[in-house]
Every structure is written in C-alpha cells, then in structure tokens.
ModelCIF file with pLDDT and N, C-alpha, C, O atoms, coordinates in Angstrom:
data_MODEL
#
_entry.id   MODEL 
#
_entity.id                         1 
_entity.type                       polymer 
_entity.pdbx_number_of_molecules   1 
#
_entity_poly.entity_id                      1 
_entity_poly.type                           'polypeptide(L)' 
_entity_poly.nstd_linkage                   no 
_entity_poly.nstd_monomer                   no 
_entity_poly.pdbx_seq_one_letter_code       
;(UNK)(UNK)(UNK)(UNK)(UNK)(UNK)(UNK)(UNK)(UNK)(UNK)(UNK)(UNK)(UNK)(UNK)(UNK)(UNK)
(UNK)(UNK)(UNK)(UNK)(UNK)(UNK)(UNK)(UNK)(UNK)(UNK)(UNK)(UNK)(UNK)(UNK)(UNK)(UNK)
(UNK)(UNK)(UNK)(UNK)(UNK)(UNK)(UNK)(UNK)(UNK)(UNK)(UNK)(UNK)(UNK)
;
_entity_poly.pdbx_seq_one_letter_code_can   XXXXXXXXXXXXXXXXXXXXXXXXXXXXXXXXXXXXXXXXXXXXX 
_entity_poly.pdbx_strand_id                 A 
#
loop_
_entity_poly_seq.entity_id 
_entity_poly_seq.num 
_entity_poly_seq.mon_id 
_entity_poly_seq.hetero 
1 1  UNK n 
1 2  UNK n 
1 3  UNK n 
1 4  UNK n 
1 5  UNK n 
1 6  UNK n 
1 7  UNK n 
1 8  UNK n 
1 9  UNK n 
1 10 UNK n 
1 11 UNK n 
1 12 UNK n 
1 13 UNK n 
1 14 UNK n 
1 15 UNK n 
1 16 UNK n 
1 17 UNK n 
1 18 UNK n 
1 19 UNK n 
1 20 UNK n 
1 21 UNK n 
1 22 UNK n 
1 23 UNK n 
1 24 UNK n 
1 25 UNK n 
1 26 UNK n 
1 27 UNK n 
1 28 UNK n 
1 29 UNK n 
1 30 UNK n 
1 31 UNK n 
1 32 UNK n 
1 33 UNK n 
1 34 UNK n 
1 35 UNK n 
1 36 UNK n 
1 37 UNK n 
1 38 UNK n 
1 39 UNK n 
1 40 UNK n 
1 41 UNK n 
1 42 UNK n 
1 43 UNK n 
1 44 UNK n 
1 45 UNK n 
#
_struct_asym.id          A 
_struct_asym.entity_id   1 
#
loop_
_ma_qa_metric.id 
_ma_qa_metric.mode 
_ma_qa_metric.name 
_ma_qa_metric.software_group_id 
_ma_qa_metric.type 
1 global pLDDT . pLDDT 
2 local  pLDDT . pLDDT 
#
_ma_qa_metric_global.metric_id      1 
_ma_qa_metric_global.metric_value   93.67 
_ma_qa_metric_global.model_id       1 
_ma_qa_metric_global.ordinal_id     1 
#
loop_
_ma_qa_metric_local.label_asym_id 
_ma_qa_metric_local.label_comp_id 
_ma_qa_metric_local.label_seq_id 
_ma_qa_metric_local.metric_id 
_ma_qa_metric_local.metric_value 
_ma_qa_metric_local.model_id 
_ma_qa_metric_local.ordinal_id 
A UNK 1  2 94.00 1 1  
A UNK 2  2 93.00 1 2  
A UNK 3  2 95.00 1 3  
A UNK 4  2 93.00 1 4  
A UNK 5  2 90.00 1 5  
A UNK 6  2 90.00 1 6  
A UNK 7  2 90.00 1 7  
A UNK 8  2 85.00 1 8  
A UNK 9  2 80.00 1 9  
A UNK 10 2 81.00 1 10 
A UNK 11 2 86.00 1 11 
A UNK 12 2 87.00 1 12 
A UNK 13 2 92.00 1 13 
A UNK 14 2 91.00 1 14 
A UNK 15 2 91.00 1 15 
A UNK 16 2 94.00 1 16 
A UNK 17 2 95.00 1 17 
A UNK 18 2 95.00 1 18 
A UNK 19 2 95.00 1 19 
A UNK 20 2 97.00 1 20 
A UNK 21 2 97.00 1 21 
A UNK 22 2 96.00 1 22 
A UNK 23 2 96.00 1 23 
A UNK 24 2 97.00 1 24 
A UNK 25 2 96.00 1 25 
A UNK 26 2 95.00 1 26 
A UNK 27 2 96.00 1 27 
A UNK 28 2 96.00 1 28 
A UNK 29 2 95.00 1 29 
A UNK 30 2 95.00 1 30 
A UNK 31 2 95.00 1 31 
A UNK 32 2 96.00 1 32 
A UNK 33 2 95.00 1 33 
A UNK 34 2 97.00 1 34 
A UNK 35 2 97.00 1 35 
A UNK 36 2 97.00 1 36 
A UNK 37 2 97.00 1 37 
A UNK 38 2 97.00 1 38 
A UNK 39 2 97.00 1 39 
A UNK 40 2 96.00 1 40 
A UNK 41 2 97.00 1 41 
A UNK 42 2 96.00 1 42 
A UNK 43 2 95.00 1 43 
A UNK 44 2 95.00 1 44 
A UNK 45 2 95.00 1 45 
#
loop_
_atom_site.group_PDB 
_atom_site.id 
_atom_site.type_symbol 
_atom_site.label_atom_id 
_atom_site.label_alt_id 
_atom_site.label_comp_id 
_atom_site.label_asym_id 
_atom_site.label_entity_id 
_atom_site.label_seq_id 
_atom_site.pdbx_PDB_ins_code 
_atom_site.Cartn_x 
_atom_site.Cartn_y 
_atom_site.Cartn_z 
_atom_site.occupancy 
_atom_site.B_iso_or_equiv 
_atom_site.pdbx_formal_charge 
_atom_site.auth_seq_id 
_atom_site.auth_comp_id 
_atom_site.auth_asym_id 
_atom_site.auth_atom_id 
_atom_site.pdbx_PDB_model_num 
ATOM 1   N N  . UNK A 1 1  ? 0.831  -1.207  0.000   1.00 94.00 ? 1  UNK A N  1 
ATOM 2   C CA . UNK A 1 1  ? 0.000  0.000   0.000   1.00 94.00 ? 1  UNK A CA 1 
ATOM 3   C C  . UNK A 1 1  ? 0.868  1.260   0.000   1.00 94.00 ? 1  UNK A C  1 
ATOM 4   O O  . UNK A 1 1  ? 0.593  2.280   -0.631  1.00 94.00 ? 1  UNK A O  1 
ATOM 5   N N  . UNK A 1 2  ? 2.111  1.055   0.894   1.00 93.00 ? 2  UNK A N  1 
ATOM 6   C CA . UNK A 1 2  ? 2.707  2.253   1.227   1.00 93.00 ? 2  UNK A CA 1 
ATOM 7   C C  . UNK A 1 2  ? 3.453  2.613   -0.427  1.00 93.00 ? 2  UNK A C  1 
ATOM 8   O O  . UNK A 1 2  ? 3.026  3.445   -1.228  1.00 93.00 ? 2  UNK A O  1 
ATOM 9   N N  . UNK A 1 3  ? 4.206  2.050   -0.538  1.00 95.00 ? 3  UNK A N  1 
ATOM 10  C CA . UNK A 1 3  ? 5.183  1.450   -1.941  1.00 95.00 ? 3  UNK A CA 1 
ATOM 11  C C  . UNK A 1 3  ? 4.212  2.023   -3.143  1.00 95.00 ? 3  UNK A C  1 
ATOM 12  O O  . UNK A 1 3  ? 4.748  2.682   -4.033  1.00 95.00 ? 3  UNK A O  1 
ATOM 13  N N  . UNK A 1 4  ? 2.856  1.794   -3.182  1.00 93.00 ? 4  UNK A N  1 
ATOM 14  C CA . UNK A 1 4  ? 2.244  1.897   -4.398  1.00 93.00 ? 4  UNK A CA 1 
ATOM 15  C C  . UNK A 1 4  ? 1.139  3.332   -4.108  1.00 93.00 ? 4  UNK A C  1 
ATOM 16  O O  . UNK A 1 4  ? 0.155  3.680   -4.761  1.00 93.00 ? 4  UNK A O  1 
ATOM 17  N N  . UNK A 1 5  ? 1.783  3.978   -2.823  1.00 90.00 ? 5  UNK A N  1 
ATOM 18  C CA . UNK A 1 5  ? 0.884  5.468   -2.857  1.00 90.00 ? 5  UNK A CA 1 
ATOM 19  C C  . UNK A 1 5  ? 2.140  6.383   -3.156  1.00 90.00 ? 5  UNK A C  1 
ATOM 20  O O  . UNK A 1 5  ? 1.904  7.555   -3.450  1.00 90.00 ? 5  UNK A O  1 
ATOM 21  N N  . UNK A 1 6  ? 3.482  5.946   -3.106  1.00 90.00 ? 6  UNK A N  1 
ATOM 22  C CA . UNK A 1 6  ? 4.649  6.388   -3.221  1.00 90.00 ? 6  UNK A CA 1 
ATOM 23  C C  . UNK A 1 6  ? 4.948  6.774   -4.807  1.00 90.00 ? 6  UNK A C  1 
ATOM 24  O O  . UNK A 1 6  ? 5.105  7.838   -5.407  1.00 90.00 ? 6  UNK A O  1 
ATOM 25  N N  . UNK A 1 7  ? 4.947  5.347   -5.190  1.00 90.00 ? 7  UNK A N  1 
ATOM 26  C CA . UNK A 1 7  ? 4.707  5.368   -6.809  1.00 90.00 ? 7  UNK A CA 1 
ATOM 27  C C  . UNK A 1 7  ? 3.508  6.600   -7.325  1.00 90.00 ? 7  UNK A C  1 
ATOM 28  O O  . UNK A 1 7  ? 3.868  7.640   -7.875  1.00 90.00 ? 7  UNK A O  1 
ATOM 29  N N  . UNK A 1 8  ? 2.019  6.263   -7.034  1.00 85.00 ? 8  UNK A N  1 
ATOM 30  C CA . UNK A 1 8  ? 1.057  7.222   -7.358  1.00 85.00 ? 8  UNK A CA 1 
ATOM 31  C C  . UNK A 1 8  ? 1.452  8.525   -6.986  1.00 85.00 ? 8  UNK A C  1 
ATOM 32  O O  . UNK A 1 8  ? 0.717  9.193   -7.714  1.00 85.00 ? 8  UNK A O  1 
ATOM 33  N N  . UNK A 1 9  ? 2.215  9.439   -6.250  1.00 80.00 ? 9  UNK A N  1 
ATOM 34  C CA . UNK A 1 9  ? 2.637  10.340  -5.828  1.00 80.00 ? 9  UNK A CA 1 
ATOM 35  C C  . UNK A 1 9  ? 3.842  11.033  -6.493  1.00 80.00 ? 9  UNK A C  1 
ATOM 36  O O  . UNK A 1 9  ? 4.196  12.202  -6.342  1.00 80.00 ? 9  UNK A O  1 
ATOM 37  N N  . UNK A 1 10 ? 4.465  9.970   -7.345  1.00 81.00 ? 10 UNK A N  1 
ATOM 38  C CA . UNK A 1 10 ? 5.833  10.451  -8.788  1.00 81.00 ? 10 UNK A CA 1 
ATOM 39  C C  . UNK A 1 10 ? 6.913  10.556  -8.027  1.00 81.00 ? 10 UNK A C  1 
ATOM 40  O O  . UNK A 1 10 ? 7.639  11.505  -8.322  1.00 81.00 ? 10 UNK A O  1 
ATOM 41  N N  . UNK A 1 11 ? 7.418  9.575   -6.723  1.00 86.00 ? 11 UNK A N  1 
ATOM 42  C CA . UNK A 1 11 ? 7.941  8.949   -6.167  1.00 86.00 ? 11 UNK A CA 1 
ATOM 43  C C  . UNK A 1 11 ? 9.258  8.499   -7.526  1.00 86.00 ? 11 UNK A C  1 
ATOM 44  O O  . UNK A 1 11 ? 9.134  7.828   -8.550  1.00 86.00 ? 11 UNK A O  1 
ATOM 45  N N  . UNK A 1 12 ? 10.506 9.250   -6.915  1.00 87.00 ? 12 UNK A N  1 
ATOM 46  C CA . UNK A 1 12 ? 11.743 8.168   -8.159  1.00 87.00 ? 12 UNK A CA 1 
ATOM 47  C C  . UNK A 1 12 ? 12.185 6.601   -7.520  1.00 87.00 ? 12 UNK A C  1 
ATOM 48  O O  . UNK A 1 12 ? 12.825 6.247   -6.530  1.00 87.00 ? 12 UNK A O  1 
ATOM 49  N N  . UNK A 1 13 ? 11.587 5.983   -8.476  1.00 92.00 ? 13 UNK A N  1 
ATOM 50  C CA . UNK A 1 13 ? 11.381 4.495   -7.996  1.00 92.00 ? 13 UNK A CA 1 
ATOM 51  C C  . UNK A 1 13 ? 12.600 3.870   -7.754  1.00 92.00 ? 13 UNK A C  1 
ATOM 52  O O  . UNK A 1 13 ? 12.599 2.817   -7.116  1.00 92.00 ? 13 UNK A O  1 
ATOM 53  N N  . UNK A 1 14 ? 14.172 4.596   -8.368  1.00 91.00 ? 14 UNK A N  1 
ATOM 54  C CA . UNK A 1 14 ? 15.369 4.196   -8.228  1.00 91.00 ? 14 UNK A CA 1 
ATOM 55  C C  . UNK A 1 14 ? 15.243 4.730   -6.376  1.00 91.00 ? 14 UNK A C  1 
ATOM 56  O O  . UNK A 1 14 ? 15.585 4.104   -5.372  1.00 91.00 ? 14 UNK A O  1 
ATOM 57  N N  . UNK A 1 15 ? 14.783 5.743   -6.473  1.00 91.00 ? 15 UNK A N  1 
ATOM 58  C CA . UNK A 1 15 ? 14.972 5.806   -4.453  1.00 91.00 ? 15 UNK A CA 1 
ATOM 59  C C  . UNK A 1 15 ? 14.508 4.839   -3.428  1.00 91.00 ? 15 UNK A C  1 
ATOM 60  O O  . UNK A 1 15 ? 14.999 4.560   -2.334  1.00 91.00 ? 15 UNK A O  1 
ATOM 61  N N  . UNK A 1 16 ? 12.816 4.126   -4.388  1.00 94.00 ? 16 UNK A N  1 
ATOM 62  C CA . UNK A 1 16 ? 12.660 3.223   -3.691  1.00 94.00 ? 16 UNK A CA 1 
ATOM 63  C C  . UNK A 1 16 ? 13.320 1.906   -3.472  1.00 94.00 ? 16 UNK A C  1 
ATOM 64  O O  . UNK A 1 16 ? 13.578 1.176   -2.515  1.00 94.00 ? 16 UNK A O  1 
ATOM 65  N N  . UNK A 1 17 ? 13.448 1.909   -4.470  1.00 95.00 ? 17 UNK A N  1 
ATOM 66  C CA . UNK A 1 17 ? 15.042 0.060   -5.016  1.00 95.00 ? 17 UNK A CA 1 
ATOM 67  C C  . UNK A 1 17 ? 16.138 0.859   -3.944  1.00 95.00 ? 17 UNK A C  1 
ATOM 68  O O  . UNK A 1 17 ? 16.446 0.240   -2.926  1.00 95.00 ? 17 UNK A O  1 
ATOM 69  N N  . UNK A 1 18 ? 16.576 1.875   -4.111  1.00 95.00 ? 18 UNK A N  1 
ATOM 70  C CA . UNK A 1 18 ? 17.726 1.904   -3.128  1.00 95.00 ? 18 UNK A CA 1 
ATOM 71  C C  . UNK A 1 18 ? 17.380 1.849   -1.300  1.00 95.00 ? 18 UNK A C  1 
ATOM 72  O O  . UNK A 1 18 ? 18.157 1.637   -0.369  1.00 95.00 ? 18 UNK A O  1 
ATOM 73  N N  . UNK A 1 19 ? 15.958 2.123   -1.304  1.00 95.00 ? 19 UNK A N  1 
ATOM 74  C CA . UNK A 1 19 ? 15.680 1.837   0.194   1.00 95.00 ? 19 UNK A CA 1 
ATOM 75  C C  . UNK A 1 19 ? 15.349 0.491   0.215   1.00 95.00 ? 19 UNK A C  1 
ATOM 76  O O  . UNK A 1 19 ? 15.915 0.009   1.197   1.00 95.00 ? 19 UNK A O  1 
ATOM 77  N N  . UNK A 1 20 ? 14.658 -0.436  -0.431  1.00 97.00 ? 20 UNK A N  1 
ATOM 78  C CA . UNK A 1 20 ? 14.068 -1.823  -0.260  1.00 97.00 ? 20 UNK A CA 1 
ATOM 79  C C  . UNK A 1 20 ? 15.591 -2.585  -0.066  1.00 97.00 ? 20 UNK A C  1 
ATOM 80  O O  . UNK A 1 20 ? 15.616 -3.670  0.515   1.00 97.00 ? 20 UNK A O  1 
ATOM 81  N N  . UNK A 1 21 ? 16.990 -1.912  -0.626  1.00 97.00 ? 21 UNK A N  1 
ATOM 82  C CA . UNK A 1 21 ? 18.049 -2.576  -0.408  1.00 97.00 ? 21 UNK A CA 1 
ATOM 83  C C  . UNK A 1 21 ? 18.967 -2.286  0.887   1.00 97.00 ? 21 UNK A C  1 
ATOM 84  O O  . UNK A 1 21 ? 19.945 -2.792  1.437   1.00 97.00 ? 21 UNK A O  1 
ATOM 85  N N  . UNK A 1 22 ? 18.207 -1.322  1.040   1.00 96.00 ? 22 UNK A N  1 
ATOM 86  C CA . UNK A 1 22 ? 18.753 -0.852  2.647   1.00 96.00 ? 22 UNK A CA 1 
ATOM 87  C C  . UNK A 1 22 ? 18.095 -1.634  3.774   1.00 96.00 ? 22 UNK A C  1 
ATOM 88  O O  . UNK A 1 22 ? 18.637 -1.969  4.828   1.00 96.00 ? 22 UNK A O  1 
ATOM 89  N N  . UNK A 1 23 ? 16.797 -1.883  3.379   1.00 96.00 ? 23 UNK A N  1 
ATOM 90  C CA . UNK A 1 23 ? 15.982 -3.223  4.190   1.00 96.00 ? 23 UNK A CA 1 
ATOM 91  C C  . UNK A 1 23 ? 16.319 -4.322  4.569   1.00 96.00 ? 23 UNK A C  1 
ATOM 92  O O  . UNK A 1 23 ? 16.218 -4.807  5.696   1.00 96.00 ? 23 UNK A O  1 
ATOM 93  N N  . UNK A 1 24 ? 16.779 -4.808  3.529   1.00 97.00 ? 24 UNK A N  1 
ATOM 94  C CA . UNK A 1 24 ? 16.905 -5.730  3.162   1.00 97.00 ? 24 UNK A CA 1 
ATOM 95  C C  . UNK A 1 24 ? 18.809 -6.479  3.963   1.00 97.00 ? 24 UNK A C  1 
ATOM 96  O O  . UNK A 1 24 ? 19.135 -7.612  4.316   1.00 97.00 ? 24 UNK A O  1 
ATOM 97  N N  . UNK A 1 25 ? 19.536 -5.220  3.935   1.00 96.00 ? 25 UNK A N  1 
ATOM 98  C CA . UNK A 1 25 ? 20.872 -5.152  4.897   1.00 96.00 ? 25 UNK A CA 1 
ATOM 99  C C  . UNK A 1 25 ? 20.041 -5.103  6.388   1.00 96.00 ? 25 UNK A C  1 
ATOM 100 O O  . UNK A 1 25 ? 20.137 -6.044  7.175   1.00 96.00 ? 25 UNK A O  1 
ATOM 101 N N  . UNK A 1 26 ? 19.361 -4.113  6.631   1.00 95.00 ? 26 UNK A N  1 
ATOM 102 C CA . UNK A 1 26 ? 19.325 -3.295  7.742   1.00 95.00 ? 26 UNK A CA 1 
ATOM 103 C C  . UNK A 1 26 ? 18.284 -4.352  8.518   1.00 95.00 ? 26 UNK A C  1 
ATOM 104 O O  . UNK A 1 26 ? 18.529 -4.316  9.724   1.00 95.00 ? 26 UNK A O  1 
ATOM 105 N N  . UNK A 1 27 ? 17.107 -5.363  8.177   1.00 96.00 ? 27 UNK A N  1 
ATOM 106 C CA . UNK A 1 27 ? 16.383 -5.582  8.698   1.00 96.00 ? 27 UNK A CA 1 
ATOM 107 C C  . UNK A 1 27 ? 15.953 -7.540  8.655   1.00 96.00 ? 27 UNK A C  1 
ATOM 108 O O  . UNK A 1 27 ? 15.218 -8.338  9.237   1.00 96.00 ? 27 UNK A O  1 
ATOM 109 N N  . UNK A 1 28 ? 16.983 -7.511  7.558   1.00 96.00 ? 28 UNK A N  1 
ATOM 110 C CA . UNK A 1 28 ? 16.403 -9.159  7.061   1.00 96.00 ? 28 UNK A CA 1 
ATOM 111 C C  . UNK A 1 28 ? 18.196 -10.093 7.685   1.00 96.00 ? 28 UNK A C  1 
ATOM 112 O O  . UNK A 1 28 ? 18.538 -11.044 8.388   1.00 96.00 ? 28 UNK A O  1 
ATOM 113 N N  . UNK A 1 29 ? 18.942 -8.797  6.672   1.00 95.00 ? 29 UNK A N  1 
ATOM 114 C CA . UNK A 1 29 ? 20.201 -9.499  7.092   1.00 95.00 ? 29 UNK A CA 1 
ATOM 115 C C  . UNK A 1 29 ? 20.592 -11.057 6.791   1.00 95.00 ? 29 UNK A C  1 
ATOM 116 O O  . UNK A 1 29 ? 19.994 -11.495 5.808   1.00 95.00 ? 29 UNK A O  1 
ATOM 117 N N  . UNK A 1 30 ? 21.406 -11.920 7.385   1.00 95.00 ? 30 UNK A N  1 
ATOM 118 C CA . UNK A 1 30 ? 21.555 -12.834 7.514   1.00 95.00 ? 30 UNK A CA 1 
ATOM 119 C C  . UNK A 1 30 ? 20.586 -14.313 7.631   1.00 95.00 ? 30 UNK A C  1 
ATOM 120 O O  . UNK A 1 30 ? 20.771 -15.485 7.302   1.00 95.00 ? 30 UNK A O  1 
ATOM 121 N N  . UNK A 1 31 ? 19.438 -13.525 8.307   1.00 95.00 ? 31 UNK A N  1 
ATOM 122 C CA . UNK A 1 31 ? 18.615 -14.498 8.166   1.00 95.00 ? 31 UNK A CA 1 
ATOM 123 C C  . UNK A 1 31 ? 18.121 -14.879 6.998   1.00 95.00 ? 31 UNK A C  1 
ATOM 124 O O  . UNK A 1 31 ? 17.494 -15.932 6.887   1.00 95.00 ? 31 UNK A O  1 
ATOM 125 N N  . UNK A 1 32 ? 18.373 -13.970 5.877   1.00 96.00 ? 32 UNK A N  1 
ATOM 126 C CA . UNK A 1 32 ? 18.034 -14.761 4.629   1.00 96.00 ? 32 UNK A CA 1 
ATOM 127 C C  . UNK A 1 32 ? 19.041 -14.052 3.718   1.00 96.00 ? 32 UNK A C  1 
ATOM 128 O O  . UNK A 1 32 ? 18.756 -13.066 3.038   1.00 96.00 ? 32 UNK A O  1 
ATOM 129 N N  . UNK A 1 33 ? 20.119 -14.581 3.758   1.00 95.00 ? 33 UNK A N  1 
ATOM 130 C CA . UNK A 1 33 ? 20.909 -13.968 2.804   1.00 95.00 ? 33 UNK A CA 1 
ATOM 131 C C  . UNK A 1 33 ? 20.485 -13.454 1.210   1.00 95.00 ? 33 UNK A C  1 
ATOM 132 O O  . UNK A 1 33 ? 21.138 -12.745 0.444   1.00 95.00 ? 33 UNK A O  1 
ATOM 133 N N  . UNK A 1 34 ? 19.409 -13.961 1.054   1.00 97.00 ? 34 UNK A N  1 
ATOM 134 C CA . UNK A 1 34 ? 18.993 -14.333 -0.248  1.00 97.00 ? 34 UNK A CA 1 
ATOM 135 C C  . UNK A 1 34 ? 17.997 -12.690 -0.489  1.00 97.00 ? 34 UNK A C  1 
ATOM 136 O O  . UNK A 1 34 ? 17.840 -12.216 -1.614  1.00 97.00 ? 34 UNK A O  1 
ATOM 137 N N  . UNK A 1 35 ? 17.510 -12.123 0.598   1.00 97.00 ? 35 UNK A N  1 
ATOM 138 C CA . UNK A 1 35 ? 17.156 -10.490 0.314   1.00 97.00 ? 35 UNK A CA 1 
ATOM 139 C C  . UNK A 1 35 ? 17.669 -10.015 -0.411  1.00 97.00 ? 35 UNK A C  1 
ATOM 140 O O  . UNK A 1 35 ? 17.230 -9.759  -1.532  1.00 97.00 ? 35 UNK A O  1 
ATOM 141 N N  . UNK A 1 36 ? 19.354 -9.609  0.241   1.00 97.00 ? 36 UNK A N  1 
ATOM 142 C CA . UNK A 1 36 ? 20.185 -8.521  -0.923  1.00 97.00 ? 36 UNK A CA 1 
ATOM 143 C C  . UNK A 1 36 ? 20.090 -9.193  -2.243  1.00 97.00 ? 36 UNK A C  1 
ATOM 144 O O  . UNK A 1 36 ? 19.925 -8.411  -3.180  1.00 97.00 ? 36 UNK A O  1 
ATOM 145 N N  . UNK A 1 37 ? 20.134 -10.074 -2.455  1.00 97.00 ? 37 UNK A N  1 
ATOM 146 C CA . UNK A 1 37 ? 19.807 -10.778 -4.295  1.00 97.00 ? 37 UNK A CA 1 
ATOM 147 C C  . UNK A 1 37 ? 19.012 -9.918  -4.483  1.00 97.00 ? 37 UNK A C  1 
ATOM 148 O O  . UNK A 1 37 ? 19.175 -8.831  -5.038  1.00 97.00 ? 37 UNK A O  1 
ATOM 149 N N  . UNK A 1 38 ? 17.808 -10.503 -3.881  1.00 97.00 ? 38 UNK A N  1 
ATOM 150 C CA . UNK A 1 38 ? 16.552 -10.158 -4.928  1.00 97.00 ? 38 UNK A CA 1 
ATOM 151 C C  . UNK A 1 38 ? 16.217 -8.384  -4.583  1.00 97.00 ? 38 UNK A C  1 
ATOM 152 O O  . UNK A 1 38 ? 15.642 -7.803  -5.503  1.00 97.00 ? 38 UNK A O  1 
ATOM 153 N N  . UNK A 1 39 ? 16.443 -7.811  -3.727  1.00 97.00 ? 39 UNK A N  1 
ATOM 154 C CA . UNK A 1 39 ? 15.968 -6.403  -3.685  1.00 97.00 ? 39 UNK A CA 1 
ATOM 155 C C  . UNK A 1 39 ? 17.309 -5.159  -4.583  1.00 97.00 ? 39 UNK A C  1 
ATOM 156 O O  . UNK A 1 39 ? 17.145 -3.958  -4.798  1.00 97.00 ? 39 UNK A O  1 
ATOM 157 N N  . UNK A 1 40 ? 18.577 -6.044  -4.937  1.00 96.00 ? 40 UNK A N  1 
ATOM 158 C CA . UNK A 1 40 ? 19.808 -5.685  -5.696  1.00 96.00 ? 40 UNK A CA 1 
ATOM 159 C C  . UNK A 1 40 ? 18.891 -5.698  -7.131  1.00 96.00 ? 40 UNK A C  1 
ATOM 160 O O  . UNK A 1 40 ? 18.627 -4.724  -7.837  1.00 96.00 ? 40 UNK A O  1 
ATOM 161 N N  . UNK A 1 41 ? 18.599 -6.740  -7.279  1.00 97.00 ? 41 UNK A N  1 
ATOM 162 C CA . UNK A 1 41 ? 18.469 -7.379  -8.516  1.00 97.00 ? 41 UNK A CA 1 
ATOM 163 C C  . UNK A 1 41 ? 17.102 -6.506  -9.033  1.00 97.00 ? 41 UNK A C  1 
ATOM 164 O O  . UNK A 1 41 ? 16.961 -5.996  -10.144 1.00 97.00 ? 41 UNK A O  1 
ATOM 165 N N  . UNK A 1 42 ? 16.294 -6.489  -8.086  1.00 96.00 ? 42 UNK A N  1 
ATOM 166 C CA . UNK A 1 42 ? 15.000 -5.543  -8.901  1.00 96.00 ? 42 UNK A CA 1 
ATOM 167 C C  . UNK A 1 42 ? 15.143 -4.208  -8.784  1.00 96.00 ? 42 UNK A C  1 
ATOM 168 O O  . UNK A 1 42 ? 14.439 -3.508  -9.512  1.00 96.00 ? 42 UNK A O  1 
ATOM 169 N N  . UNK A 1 43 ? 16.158 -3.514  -7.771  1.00 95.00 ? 43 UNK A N  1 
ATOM 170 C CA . UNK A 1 43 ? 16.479 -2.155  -8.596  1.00 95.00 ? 43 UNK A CA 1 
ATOM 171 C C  . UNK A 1 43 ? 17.295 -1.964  -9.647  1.00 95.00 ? 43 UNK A C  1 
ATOM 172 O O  . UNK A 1 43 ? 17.356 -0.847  -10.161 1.00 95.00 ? 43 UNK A O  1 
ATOM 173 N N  . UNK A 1 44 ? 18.021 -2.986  -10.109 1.00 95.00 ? 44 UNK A N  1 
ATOM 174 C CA . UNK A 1 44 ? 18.420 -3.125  -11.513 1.00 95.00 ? 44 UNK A CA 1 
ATOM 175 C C  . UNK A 1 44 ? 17.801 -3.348  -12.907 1.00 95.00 ? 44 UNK A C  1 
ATOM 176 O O  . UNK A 1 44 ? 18.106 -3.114  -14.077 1.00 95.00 ? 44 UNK A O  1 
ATOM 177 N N  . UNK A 1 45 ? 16.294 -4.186  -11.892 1.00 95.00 ? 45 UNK A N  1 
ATOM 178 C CA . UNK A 1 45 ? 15.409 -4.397  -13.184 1.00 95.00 ? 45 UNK A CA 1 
ATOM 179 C C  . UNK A 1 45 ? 14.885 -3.204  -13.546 1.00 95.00 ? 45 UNK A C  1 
ATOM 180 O O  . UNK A 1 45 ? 14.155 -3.126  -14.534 1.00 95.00 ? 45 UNK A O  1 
#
C-alpha cells in the first residue's frame, strides 16, 4: 500500500530500489541472505 501510494505520488522508484536494499541489509540481514539478491536485482530491473 505504502510502496504503491509512493509510486502514485511520482515517487523516483530508483529511491525506492535503493531503500528496499537498505531493508533488506538493515532488517532481514543474515537471516536470509537471499534479500540482498533479490531487492539488488530488482532495482536493476
């Protein structure tokens, strides 16, 4: 919801890929190493 009122709002979506990858360090970490992949990988997409 939050993510997609961000977007509707003209939100630069490269800011959001660079925060979902800060999450993804900052909050998931180790327990799934496999975050930084995929939140790297779709601000590239």
């Amino acid at each position: 919801y939050y993510l997609a009122r961000m977007f509707d709002a003209g939100e630069d979506p490269l800011f959001l890929g660079r925060r979902l990858v800060r999450m993804a360090a900052e909050d998931i970490g180790l327990a799934d190493p496999q975050a930084l992949v995929v939140a790297n990988a779709a601000k590239d997409a």
